[in-house]
N, C-alpha and C. Protein backbone atom coordinates (compact mmCIF):
# COMPACT_ATOMS: atom_id res chain seq x y z
N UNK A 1 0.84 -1.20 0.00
CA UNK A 1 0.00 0.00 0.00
C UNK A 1 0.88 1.25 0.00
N UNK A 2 2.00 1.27 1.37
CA UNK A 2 2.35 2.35 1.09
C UNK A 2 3.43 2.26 -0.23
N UNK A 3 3.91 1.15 -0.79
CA UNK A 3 5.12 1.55 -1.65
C UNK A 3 4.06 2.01 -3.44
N UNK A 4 2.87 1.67 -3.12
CA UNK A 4 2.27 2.39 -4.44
C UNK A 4 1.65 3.68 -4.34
N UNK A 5 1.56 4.22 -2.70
CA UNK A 5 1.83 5.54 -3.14
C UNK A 5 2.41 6.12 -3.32
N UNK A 6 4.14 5.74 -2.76
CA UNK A 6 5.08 6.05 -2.90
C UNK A 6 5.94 6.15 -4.42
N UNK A 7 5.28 5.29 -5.65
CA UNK A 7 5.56 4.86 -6.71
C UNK A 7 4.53 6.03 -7.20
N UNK A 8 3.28 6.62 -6.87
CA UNK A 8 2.32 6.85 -7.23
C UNK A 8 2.87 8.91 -7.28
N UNK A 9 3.31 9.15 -5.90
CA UNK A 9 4.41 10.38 -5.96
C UNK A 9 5.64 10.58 -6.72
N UNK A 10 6.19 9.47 -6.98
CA UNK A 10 7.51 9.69 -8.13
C UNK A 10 6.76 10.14 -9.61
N UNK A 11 6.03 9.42 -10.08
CA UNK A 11 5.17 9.60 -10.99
C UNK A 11 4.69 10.75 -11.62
N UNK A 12 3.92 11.56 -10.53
CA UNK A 12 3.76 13.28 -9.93
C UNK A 12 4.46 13.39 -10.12
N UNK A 13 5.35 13.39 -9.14
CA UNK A 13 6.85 14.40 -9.58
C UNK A 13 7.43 14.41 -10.97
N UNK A 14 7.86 13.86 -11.35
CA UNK A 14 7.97 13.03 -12.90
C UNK A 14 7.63 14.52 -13.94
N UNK A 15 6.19 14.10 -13.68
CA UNK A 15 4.93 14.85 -14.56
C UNK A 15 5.10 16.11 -13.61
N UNK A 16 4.93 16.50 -12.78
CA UNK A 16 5.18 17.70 -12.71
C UNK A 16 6.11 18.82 -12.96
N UNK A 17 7.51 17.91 -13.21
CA UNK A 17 8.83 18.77 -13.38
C UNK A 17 8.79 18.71 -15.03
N UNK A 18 8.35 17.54 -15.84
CA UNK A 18 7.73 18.16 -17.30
C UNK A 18 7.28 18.81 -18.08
N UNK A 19 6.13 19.20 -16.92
CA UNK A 19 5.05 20.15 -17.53
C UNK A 19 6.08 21.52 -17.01
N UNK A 20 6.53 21.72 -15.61
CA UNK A 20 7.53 23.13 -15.40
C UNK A 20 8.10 23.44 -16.48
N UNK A 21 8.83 22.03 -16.68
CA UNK A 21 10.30 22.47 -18.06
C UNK A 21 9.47 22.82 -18.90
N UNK A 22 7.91 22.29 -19.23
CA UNK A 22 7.29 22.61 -20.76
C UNK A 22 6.98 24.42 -20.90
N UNK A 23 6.91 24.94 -19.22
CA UNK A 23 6.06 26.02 -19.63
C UNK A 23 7.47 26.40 -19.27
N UNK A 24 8.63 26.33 -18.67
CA UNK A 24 9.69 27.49 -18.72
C UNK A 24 10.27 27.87 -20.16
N UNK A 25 10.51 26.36 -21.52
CA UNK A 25 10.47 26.54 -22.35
C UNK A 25 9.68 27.42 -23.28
N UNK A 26 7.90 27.23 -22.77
CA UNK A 26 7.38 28.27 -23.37
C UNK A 26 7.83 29.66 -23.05
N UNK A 27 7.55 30.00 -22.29
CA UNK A 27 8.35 31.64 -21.75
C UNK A 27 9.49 31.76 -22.32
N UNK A 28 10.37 30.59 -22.61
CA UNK A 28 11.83 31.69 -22.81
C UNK A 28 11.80 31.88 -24.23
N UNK A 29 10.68 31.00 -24.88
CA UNK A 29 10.82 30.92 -26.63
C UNK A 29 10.13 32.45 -26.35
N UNK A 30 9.02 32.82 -26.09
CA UNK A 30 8.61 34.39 -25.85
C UNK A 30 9.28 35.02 -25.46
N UNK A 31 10.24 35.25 -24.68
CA UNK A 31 11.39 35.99 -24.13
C UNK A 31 12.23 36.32 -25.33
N UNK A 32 12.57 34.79 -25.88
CA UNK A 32 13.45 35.24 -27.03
C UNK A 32 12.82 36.23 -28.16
N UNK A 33 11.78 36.05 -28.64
CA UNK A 33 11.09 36.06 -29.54
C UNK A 33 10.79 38.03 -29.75
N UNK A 34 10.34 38.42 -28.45
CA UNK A 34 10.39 39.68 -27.96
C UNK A 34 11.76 40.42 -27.42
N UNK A 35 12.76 39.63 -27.72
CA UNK A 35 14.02 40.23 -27.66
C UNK A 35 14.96 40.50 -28.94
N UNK A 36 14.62 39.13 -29.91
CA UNK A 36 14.88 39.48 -30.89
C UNK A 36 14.13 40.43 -31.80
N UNK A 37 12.84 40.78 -31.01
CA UNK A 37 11.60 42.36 -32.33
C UNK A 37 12.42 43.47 -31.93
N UNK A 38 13.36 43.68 -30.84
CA UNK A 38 13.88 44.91 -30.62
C UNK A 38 14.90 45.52 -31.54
C-alpha cells in the first residue's frame, strides 16, 4: 500500500517537473522572440 503511493508520488513528480520544463520553455521561446523584435 504504502510503496504504491510512494511509486504513485515519483510519478507526480515526474509529470510535474515536465510540464515546469514545458512552460519554462514556453516563456523563454517568448522571451526570445520579444528580444529578438527589438
Amino acid at each position: 500500500m504504502l510503496d504504491d503511493f510512494r511509486e504513485t508520488l515519483q510519478d507526480l513528480a515526474g509529470l510535474g517537473s515536465l510540464v515546469l520544463l514545458g512552460a519554462a520553455m514556453l516563456i523563454w521561446s517568448d522571451v526570445l522572440v520579444e528580444l529578438a523584435r527589438v
